[in-house]
N, C-alpha and C. Protein backbone atom coordinates (compact mmCIF):
# COMPACT_ATOMS: atom_id res chain seq x y z
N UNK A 1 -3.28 245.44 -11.60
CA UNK A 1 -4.39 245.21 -10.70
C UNK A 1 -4.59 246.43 -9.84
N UNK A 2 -5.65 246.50 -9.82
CA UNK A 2 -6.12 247.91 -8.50
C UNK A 2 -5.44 247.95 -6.88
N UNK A 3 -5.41 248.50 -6.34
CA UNK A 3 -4.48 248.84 -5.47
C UNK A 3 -5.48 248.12 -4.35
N UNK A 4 -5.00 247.88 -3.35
CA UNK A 4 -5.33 247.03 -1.82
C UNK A 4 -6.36 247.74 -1.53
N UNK A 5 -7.45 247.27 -1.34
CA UNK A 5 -8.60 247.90 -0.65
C UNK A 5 -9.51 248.85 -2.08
N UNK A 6 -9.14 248.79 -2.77
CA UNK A 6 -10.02 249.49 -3.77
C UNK A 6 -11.12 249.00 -4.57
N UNK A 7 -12.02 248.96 -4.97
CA UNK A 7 -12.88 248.31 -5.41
C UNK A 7 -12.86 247.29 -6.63
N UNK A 8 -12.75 246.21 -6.51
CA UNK A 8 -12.68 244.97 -7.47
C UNK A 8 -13.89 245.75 -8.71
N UNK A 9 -13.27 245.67 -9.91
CA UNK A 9 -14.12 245.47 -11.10
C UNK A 9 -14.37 244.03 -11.03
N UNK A 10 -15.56 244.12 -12.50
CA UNK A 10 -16.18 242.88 -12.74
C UNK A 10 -15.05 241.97 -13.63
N UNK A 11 -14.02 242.55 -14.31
CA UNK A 11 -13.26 242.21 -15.19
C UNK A 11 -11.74 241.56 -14.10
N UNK A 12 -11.81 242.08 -13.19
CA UNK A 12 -11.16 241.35 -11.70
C UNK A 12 -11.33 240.24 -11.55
N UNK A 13 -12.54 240.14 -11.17
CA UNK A 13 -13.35 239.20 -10.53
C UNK A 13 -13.36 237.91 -11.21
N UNK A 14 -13.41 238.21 -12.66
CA UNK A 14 -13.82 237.05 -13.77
C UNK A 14 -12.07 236.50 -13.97
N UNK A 15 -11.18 237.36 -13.86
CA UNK A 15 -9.99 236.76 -13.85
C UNK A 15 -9.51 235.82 -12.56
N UNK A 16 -9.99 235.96 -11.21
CA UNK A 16 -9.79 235.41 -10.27
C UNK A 16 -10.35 234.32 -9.65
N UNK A 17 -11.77 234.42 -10.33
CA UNK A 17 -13.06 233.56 -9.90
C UNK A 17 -12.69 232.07 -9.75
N UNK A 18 -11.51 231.46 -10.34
CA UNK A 18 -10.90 229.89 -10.27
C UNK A 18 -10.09 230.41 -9.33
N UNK A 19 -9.43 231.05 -8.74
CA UNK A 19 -9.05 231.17 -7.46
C UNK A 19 -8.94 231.02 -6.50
N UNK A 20 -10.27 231.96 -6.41
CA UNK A 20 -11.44 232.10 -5.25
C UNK A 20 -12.03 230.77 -5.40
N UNK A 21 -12.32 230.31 -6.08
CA UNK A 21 -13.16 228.58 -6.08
C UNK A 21 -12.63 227.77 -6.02
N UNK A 22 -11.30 227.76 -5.75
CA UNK A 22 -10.26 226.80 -5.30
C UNK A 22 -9.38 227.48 -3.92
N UNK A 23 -9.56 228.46 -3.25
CA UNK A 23 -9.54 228.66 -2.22
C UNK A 23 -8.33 229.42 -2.09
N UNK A 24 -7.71 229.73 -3.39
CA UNK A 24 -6.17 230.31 -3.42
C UNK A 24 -6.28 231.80 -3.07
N UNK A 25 -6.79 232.98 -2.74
CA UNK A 25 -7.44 233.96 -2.54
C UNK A 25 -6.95 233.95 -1.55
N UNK A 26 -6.55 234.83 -0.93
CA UNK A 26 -6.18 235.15 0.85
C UNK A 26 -6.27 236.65 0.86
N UNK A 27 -6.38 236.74 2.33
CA UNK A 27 -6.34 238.05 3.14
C UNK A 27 -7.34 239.07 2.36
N UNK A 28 -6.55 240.27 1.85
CA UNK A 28 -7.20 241.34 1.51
C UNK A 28 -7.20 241.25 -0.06
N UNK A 29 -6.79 240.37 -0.88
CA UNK A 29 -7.55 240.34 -1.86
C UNK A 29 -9.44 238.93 -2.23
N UNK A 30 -9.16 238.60 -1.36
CA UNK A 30 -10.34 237.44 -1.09
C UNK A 30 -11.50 238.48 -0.64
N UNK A 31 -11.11 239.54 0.15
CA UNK A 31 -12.52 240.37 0.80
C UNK A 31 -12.70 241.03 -0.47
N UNK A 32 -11.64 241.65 -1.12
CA UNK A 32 -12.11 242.44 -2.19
C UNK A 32 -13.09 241.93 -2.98
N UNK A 33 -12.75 240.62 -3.48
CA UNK A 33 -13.47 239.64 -3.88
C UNK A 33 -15.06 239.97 -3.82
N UNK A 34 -15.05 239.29 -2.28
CA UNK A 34 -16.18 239.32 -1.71
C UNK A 34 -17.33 240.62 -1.51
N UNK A 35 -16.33 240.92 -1.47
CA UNK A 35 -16.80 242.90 -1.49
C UNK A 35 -17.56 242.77 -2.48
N UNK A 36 -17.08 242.76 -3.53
CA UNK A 36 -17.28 242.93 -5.15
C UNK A 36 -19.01 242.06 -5.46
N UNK A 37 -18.64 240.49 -5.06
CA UNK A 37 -19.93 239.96 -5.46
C UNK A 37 -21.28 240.36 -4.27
N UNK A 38 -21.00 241.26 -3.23
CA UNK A 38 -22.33 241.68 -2.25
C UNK A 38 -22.80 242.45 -3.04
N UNK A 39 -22.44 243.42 -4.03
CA UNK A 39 -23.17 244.07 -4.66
C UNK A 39 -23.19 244.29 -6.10
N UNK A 40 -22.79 243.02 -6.60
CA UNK A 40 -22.51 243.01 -8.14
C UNK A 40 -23.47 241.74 -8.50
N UNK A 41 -24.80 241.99 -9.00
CA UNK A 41 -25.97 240.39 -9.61
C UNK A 41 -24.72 239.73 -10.86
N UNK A 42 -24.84 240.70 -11.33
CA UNK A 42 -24.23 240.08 -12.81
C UNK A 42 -22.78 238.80 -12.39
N UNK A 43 -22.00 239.41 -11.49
CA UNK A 43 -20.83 238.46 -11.16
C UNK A 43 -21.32 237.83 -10.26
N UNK A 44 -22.35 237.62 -9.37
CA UNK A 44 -23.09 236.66 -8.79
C UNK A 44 -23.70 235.74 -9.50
N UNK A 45 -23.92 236.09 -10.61
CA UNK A 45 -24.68 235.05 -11.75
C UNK A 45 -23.57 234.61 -11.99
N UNK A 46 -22.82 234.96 -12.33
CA UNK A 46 -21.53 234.66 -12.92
C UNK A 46 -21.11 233.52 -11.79
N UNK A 47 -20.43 234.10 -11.47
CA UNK A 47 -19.74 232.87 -9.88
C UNK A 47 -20.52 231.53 -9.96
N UNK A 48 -21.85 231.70 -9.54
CA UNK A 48 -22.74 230.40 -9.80
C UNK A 48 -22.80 229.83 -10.92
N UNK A 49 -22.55 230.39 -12.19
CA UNK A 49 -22.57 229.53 -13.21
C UNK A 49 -21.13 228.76 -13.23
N UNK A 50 -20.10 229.20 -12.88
CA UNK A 50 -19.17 228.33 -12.75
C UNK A 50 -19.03 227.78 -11.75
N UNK A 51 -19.45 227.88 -10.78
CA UNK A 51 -19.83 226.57 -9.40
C UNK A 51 -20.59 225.67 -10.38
N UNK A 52 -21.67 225.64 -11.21
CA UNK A 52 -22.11 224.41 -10.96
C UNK A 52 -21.93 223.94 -12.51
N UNK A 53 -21.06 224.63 -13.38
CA UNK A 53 -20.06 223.92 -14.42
C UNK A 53 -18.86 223.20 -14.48
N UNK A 54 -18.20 223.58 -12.70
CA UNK A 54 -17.40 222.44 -12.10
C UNK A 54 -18.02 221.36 -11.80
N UNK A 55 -19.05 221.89 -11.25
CA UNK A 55 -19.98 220.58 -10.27
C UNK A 55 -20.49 219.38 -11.37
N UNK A 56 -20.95 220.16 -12.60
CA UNK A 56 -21.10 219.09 -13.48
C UNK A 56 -19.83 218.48 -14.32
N UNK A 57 -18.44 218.73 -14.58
CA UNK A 57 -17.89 218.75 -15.57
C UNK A 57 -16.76 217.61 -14.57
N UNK A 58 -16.90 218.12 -12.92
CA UNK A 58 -15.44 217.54 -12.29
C UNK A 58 -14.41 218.08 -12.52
N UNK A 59 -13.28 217.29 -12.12
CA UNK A 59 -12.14 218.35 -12.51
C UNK A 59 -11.35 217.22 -13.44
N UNK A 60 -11.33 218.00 -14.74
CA UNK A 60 -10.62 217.03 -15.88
C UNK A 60 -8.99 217.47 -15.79
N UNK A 61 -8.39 216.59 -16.08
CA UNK A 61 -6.76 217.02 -16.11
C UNK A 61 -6.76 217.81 -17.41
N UNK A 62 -6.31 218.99 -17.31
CA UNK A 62 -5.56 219.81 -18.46
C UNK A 62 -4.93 218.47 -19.72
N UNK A 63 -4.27 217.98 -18.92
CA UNK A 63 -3.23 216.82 -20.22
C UNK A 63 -4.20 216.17 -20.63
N UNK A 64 -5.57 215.97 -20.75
CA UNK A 64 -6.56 215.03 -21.17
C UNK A 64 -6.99 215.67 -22.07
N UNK A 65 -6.93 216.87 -22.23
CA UNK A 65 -7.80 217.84 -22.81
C UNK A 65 -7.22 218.04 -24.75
N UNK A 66 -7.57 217.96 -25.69
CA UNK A 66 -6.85 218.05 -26.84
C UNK A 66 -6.29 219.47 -27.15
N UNK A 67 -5.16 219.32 -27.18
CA UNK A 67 -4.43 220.93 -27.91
C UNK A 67 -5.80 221.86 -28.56
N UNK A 68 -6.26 221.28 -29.80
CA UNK A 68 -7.75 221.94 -30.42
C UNK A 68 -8.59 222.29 -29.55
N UNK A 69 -9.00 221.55 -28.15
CA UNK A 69 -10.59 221.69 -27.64
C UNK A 69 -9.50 223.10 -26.76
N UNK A 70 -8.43 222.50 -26.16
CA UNK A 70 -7.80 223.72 -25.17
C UNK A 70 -7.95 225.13 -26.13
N UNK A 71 -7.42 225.27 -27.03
CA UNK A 71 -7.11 226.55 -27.47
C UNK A 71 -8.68 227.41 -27.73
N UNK A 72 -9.50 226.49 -28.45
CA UNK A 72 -11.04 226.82 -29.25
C UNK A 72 -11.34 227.57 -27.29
N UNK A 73 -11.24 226.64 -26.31
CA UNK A 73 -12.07 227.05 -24.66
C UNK A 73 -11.39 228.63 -24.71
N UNK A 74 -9.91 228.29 -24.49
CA UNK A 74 -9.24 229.74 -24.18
C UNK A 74 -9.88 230.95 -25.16
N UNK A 75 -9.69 230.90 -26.59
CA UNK A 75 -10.23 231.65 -27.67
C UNK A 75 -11.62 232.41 -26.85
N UNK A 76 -12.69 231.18 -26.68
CA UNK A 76 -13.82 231.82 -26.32
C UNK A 76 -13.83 232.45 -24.82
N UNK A 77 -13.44 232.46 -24.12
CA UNK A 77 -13.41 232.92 -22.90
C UNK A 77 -11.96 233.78 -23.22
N UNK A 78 -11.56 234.38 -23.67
CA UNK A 78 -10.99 235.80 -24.17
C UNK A 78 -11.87 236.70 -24.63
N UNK A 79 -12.57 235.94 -25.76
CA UNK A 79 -13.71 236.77 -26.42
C UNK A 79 -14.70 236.95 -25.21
N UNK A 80 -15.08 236.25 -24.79
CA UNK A 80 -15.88 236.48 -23.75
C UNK A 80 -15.29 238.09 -22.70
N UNK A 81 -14.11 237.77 -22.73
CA UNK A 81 -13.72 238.57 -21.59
C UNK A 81 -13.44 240.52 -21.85
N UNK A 82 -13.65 240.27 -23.77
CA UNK A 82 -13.35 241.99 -24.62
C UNK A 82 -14.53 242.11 -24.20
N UNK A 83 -15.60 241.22 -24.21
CA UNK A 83 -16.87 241.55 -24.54
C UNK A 83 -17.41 242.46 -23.24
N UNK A 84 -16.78 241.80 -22.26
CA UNK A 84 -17.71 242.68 -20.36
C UNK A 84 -17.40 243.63 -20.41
């Protein structure tokens, strides 16, 4: 990870973003954070699309979830993540 006070990438951000949306984020990596989405649209789009894919989805227990659907989510949101 980038050093204290240095500028959050977008590839940061997308790793932390359940974090930060669960409030686990403190001190000087939460501003970085914040830093990051005042002048980043794309991870502002971003952020909001997963605010309101919690908002619709709730919070499902992991153990509910089938081994298959878990791995296929992770798979795509890896791929997702070579791709930024």
């Amino acid at each position: 990870m980038s050093a204290v006070g240095a500028q959050m990438t977008c590839r940061e951000m997308v790793e932390l973003v359940t974090d930060y949306l669960e409030g686990r984020l403190g001190g000087p990596q939460r501003a970085r954070f914040e830093a990051h989405l005042a002048i980043c649209p794309g991870c502002q789009a971003y952020l909001e699309q997963m605010r309101q894919t919690l908002h619709a989805l709730g919070r499902i227990p992991e153990e509910t979830l089938p081994a298959a659907a878990r791995e296929e989510l992770l798979q795509a949101f890896r791929a997702w993540k070579r791709d930024r």
